[in-house]
C-alpha atoms as a PDB file:
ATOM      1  CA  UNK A   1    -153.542  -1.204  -4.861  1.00  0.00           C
ATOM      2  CA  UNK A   2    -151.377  -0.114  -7.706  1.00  0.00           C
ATOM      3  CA  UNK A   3    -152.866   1.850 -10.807  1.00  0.00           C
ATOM      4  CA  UNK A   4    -152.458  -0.258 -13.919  1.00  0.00           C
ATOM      5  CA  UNK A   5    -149.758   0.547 -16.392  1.00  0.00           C
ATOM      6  CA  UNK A   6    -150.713   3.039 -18.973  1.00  0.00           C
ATOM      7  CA  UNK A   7    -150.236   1.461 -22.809  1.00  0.00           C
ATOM      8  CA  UNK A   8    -148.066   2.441 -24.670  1.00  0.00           C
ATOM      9  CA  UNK A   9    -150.134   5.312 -26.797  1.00  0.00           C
ATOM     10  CA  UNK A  10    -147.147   5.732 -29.075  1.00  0.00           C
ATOM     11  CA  UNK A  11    -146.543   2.487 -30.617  1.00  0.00           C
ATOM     12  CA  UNK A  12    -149.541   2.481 -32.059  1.00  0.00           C
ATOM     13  CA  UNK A  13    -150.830   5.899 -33.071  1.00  0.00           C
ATOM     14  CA  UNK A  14    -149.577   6.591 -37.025  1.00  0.00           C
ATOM     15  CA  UNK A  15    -146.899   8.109 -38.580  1.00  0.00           C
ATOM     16  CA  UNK A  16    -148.211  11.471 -39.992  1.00  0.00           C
ATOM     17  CA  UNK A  17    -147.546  11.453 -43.663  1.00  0.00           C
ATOM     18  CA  UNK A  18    -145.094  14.431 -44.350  1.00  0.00           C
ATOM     19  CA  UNK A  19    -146.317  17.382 -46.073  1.00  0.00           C
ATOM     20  CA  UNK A  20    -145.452  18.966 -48.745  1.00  0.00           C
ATOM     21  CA  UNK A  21    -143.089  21.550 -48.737  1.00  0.00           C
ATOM     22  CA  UNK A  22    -142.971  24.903 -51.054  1.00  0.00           C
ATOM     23  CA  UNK A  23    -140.387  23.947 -53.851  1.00  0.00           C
ATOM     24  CA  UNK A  24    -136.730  25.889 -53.233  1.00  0.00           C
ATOM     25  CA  UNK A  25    -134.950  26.240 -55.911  1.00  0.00           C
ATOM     26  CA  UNK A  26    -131.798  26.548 -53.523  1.00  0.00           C
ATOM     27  CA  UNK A  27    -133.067  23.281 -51.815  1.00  0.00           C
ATOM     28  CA  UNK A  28    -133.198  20.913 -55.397  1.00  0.00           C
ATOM     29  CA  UNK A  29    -130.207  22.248 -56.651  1.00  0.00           C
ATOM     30  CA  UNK A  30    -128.407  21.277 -53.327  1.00  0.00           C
ATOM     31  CA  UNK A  31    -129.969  17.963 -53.122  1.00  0.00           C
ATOM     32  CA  UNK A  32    -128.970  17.069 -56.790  1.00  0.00           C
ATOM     33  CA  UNK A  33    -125.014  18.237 -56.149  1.00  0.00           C
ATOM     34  CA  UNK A  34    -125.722  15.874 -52.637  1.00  0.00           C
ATOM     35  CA  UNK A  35    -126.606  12.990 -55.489  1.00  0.00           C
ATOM     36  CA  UNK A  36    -124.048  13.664 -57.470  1.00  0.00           C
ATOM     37  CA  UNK A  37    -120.965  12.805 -55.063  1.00  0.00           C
ATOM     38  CA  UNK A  38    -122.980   8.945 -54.921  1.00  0.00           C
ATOM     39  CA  UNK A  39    -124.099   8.346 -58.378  1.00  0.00           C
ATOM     40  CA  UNK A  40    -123.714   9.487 -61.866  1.00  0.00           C
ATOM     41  CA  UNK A  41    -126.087  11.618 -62.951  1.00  0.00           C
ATOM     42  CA  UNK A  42    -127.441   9.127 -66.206  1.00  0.00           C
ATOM     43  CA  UNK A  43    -129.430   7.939 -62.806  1.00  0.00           C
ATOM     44  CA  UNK A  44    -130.569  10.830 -61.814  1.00  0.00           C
ATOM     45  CA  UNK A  45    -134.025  11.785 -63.048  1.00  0.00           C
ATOM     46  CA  UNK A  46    -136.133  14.471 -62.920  1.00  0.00           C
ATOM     47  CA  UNK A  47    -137.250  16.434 -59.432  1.00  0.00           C
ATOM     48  CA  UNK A  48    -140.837  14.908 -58.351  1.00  0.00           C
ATOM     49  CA  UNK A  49    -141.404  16.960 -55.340  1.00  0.00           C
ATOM     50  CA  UNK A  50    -140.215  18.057 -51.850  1.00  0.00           C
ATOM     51  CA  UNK A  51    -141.739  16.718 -48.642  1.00  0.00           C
ATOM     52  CA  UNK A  52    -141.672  18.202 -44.822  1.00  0.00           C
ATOM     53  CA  UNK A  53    -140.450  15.948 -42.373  1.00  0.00           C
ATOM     54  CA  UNK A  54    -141.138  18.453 -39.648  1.00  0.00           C
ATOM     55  CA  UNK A  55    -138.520  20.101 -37.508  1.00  0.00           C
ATOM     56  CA  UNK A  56    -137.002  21.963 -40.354  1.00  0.00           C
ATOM     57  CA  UNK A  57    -136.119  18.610 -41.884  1.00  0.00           C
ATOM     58  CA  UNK A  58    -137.519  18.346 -45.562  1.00  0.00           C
ATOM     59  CA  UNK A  59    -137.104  15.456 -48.359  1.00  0.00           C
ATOM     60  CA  UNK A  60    -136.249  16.489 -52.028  1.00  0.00           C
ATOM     61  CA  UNK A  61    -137.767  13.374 -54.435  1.00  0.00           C
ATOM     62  CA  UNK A  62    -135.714  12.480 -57.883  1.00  0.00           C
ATOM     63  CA  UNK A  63    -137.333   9.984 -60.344  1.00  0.00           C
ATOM     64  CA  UNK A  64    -134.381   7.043 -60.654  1.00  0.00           C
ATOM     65  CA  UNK A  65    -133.042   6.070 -63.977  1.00  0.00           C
ATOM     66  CA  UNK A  66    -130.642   3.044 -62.447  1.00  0.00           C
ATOM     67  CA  UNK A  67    -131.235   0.439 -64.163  1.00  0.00           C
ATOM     68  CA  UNK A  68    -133.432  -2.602 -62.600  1.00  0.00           C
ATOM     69  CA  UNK A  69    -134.659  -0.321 -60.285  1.00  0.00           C
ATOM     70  CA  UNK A  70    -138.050   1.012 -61.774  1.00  0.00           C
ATOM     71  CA  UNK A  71    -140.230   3.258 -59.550  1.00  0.00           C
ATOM     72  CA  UNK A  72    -137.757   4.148 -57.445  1.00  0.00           C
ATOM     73  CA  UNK A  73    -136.690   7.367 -55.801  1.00  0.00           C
ATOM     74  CA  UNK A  74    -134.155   9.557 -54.678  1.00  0.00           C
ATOM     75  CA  UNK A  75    -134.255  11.177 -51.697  1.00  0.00           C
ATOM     76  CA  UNK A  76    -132.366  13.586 -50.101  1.00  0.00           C
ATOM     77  CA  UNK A  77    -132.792  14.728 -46.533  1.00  0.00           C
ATOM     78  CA  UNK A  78    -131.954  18.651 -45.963  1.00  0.00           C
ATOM     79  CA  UNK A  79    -132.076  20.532 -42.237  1.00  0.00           C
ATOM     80  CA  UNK A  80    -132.504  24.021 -41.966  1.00  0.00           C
ATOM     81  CA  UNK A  81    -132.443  24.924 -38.163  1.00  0.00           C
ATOM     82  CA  UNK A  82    -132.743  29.331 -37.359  1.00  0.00           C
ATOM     83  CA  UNK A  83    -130.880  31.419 -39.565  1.00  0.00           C
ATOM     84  CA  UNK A  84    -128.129  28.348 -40.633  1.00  0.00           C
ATOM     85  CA  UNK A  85    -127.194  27.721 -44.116  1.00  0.00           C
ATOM     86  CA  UNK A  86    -129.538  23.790 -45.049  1.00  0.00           C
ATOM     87  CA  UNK A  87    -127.424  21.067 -44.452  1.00  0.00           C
ATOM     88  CA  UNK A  88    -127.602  17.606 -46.129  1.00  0.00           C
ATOM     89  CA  UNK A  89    -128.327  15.044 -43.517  1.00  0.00           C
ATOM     90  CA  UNK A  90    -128.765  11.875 -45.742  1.00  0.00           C
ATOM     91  CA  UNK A  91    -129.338  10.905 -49.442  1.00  0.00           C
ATOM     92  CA  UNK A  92    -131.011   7.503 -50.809  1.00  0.00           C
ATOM     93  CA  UNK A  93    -132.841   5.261 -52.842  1.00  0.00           C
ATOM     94  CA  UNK A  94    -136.559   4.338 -51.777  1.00  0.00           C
ATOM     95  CA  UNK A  95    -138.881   1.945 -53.369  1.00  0.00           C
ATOM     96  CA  UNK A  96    -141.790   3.711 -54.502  1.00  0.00           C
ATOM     97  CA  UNK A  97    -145.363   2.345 -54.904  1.00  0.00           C
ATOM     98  CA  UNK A  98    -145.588  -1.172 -57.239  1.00  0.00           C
ATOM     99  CA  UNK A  99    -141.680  -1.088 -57.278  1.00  0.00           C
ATOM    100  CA  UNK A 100    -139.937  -4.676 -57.202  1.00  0.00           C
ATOM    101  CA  UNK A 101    -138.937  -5.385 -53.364  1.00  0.00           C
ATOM    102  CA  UNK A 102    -136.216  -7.910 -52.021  1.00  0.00           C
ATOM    103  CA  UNK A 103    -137.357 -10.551 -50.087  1.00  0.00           C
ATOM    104  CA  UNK A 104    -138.278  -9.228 -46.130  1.00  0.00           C
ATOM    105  CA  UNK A 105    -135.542 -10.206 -44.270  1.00  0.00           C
ATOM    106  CA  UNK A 106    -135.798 -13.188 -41.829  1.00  0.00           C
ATOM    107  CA  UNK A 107    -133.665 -13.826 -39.339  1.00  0.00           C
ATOM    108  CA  UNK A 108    -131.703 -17.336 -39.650  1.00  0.00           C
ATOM    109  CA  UNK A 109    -133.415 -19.618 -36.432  1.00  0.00           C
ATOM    110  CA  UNK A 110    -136.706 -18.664 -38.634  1.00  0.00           C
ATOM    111  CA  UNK A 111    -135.399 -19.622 -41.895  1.00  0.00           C
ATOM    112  CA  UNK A 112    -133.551 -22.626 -40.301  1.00  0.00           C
ATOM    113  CA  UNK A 113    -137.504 -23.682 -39.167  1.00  0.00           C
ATOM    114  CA  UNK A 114    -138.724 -23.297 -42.757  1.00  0.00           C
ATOM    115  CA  UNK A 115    -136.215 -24.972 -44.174  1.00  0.00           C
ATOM    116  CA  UNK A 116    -136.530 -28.272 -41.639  1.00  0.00           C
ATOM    117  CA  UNK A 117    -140.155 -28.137 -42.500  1.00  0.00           C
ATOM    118  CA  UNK A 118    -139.880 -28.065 -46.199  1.00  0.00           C
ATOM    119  CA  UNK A 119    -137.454 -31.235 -45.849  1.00  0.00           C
ATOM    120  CA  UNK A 120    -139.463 -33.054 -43.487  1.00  0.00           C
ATOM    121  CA  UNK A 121    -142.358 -32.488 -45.785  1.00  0.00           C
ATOM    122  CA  UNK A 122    -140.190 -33.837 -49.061  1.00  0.00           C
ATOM    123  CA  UNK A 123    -139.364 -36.815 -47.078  1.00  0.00           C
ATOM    124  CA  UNK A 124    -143.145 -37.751 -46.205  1.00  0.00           C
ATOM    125  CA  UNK A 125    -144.040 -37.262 -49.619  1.00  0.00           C
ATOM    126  CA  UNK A 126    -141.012 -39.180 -51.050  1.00  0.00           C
ATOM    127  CA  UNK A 127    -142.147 -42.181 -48.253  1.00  0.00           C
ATOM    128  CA  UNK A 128    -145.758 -42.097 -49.470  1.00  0.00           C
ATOM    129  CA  UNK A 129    -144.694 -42.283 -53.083  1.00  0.00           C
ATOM    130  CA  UNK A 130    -142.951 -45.152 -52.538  1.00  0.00           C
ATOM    131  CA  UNK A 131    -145.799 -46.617 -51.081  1.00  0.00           C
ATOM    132  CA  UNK A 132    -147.793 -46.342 -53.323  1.00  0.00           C
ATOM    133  CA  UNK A 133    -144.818 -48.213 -55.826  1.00  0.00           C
ATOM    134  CA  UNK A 134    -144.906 -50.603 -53.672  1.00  0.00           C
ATOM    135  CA  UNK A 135    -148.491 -50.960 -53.540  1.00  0.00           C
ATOM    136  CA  UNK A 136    -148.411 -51.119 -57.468  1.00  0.00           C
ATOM    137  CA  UNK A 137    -145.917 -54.098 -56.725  1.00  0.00           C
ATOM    138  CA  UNK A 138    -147.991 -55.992 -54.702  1.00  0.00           C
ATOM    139  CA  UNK A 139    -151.329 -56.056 -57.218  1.00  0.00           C
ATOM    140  CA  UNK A 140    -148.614 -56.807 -59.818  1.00  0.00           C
ATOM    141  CA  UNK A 141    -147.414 -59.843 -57.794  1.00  0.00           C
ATOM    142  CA  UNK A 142    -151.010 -60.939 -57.214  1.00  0.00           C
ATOM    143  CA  UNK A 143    -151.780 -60.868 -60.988  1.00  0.00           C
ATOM    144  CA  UNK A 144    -148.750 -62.886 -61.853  1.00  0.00           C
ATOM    145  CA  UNK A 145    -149.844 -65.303 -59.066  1.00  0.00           C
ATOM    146  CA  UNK A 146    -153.754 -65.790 -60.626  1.00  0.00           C
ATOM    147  CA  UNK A 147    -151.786 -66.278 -64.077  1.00  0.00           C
ATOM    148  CA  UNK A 148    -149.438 -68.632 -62.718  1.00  0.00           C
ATOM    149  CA  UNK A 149    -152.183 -70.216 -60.865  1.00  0.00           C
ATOM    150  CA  UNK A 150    -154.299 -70.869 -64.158  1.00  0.00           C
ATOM    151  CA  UNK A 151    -151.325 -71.646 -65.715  1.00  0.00           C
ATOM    152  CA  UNK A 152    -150.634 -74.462 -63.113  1.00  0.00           C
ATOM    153  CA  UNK A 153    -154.225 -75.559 -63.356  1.00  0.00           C
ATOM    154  CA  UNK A 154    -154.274 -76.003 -67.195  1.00  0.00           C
ATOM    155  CA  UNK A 155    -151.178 -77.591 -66.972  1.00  0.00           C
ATOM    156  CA  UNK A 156    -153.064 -80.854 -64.450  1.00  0.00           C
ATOM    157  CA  UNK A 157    -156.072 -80.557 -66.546  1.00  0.00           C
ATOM    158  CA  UNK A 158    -153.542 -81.458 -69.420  1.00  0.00           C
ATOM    159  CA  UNK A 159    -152.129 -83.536 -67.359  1.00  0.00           C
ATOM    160  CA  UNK A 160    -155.743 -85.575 -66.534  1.00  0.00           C
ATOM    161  CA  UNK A 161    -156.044 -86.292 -69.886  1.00  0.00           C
ATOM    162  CA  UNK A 162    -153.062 -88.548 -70.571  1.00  0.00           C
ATOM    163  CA  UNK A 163    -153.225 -90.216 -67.054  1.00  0.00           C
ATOM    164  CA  UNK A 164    -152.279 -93.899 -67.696  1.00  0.00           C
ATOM    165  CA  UNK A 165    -151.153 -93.331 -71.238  1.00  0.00           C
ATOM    166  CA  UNK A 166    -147.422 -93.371 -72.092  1.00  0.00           C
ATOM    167  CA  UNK A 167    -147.134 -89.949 -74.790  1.00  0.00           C
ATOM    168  CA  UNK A 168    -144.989 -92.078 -76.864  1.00  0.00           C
ATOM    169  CA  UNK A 169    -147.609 -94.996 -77.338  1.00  0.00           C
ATOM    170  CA  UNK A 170    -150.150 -92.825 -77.633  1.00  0.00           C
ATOM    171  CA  UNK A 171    -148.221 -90.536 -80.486  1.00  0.00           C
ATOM    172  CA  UNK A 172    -146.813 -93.951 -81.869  1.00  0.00           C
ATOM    173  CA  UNK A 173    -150.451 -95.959 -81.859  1.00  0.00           C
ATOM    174  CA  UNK A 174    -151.409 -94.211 -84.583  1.00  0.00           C
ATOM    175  CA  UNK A 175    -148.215 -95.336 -86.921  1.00  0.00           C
ATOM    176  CA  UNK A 176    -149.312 -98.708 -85.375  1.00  0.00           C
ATOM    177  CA  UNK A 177    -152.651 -98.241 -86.766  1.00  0.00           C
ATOM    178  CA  UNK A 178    -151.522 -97.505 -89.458  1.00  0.00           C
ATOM    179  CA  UNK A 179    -149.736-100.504 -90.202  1.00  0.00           C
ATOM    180  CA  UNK A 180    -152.279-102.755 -89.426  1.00  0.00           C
ATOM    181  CA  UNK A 181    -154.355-101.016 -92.587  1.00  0.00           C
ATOM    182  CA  UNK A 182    -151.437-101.751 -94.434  1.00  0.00           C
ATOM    183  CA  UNK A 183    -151.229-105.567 -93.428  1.00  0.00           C
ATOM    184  CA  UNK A 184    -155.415-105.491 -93.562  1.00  0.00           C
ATOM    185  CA  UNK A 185    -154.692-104.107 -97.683  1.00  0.00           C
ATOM    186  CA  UNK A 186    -151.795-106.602 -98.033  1.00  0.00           C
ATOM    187  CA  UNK A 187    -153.780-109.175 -96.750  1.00  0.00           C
ATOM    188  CA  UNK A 188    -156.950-108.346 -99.097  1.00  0.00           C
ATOM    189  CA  UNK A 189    -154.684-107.990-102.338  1.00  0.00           C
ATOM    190  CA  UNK A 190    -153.354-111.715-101.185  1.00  0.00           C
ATOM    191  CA  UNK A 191    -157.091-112.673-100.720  1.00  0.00           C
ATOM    192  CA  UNK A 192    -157.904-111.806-104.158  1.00  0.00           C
ATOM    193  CA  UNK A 193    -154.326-113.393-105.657  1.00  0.00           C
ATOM    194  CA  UNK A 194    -155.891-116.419-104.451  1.00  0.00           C
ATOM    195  CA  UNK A 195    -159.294-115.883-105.882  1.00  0.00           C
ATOM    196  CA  UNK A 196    -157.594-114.827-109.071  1.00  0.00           C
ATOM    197  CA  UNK A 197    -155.288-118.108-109.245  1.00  0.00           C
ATOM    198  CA  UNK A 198    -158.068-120.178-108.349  1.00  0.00           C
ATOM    199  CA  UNK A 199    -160.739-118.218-110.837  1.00  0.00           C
ATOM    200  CA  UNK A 200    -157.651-119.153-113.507  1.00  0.00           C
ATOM    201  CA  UNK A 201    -157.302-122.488-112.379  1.00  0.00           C
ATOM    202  CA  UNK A 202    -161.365-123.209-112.553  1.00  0.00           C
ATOM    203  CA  UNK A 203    -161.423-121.463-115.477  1.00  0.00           C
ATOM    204  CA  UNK A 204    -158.273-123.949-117.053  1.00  0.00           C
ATOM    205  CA  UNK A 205    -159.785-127.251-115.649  1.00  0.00           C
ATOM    206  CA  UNK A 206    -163.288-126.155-117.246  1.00  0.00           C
ATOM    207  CA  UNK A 207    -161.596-125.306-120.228  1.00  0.00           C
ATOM    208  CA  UNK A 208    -159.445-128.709-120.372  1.00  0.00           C
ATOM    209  CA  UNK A 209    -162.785-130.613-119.858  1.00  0.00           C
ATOM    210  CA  UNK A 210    -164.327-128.913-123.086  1.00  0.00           C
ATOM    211  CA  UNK A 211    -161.537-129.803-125.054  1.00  0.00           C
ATOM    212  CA  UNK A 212    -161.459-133.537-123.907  1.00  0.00           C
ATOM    213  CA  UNK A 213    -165.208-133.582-124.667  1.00  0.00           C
ATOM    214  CA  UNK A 214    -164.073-132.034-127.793  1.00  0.00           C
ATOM    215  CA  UNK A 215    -161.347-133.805-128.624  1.00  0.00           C
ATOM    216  CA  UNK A 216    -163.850-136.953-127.826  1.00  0.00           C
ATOM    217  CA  UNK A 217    -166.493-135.325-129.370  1.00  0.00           C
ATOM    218  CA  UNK A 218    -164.987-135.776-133.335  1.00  0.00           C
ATOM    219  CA  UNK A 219    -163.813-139.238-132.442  1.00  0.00           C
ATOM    220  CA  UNK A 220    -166.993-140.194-131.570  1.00  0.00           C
ATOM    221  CA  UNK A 221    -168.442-138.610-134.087  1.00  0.00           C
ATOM    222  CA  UNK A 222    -165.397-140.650-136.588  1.00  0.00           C
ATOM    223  CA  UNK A 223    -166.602-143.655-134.826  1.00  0.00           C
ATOM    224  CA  UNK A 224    -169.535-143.272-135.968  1.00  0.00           C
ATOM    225  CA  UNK A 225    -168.979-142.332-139.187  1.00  0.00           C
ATOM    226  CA  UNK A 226    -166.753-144.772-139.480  1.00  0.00           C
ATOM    227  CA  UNK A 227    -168.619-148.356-140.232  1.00  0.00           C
ATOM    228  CA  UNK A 228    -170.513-146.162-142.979  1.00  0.00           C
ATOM    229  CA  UNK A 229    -167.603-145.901-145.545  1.00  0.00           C
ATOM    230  CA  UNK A 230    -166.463-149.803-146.043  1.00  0.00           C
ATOM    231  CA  UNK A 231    -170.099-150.496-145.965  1.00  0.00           C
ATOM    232  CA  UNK A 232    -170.385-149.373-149.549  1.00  0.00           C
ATOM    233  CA  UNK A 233    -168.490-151.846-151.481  1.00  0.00           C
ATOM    234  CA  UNK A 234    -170.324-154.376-149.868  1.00  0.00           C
ATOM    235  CA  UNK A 235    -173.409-152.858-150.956  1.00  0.00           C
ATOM    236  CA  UNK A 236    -171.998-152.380-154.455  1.00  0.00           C
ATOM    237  CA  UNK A 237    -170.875-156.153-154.224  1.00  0.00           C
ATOM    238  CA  UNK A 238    -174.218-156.982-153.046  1.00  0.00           C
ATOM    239  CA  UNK A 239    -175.692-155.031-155.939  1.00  0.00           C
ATOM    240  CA  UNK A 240    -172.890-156.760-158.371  1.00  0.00           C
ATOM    241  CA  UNK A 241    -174.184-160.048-157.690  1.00  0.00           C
ATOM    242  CA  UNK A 242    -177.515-159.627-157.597  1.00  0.00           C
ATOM    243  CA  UNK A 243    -176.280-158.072-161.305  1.00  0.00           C
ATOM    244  CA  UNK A 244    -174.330-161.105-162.403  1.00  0.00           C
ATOM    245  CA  UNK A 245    -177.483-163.566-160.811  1.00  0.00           C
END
């Protein structure tokens, strides 16, 4: 029976942190002239400290002044192996603690995958808006139906009311109406023509009657009076001869 593999111890033990190194004059001035062949030396700031690597390999820290790059550092990587003069091994920029970092790099399959997912999640949402538009639509719709529907209904109650009646009579009934109170006042102003005329004719046959009476009336009366005036000579004759007797 085989042994089980050991782990693998090393892949997850921690990278020491380097130490610090005593500061070498020799060392910064070497790592600055290592600077200087990349960068100008406005970017350069000042020395922040040296670290040990281990193995003779140190790193010399200089505060960057490159613009858009705050908290940054330079570093410079110097060997010194036996008795050799130090040798420059590499020189950089690091990102120092709270400094602004680039996005962690993804590999393309990965960001392919995001990118499907973020469009197939745009898509649902764009399908649900609409369904809700359409949703809107529909109670829209139904109102307009109920309204149409009343509409329709106060239309045959409207309808109800002039069932059997011709609109036109009906409007032109009342003209007719009105003409028969005409002919009703025409026919009362006639009616009291005639009571007039006949009121005038009474009142002319009453009034000829009083003036035949009248015009009788002194005849009479002449008739009577009449027989009175040759009656006195005869009475004066009478009286004469009674005189001459």
């Amino acid at each position: 029976m085989s042994e089980p593999a050991e782990a693998d111890v090393s892949a997850t033990e921690p990278t020491p942190e380097p130490r610090l190194a005593p500061t070498n004059d020799s060392i910064t001035a070497l790592a600055r002239e290592a600077l200087l062949e990349n960068t100008d030396a406005r970017n350069i700031g000042p020395y922040v400290r040296t670290l040990d690597e281990g193995d003779g390999v140190v790193s010399v820290l200089f505060e960057s002044t490159l613009p858009g790059y705050p908290g940054w550092k330079w570093t410079v990587s110097i060997a010194t192996v036996g008795d050799a003069e130090p040798t420059v091994m590499e020189s950089e920029l690091m990102p120092g603690e709270g400094s602004l970092l680039a996005p962690e790099w993804l590999p393309w399959s990965e960001r392919l995958e995001e990118w499907q997912a973020a469009q197939a999640a745009a898509a649902a949402a764009a399908a649900e808006a609409e369904d809700d538009e359409s949703d809107d639509d529909d109670d829209d719709d139904d109102e307009h139906d109920e309204l149409d529907a009343d509409a329709d209904e106060a239309d045959d109650l409207g309808d109800d009311v002039y069932d059997g009646v011709d609109p036109e009579l009906a409007v032109t009934g009342d003209e007719h109406d009105d003409d028969d109170e005409h002919d009703d006042d025409d026919d009362e102003s006639d009616d009291d023509d005639e009571d007039d005329d006949a009121d005038v004719a009474v009142e002319g046959s009453a009034a000829g009657e009083l003036g035949v009476e009248q015009a009788e009336q002194p005849e009479r009366e002449a008739d009577d009076a009449g027989p009175d005036e040759p009656a006195a000579p005869v009475r004066r004759q009478r009286r004469r001869r009674k005189n001459d007797d």
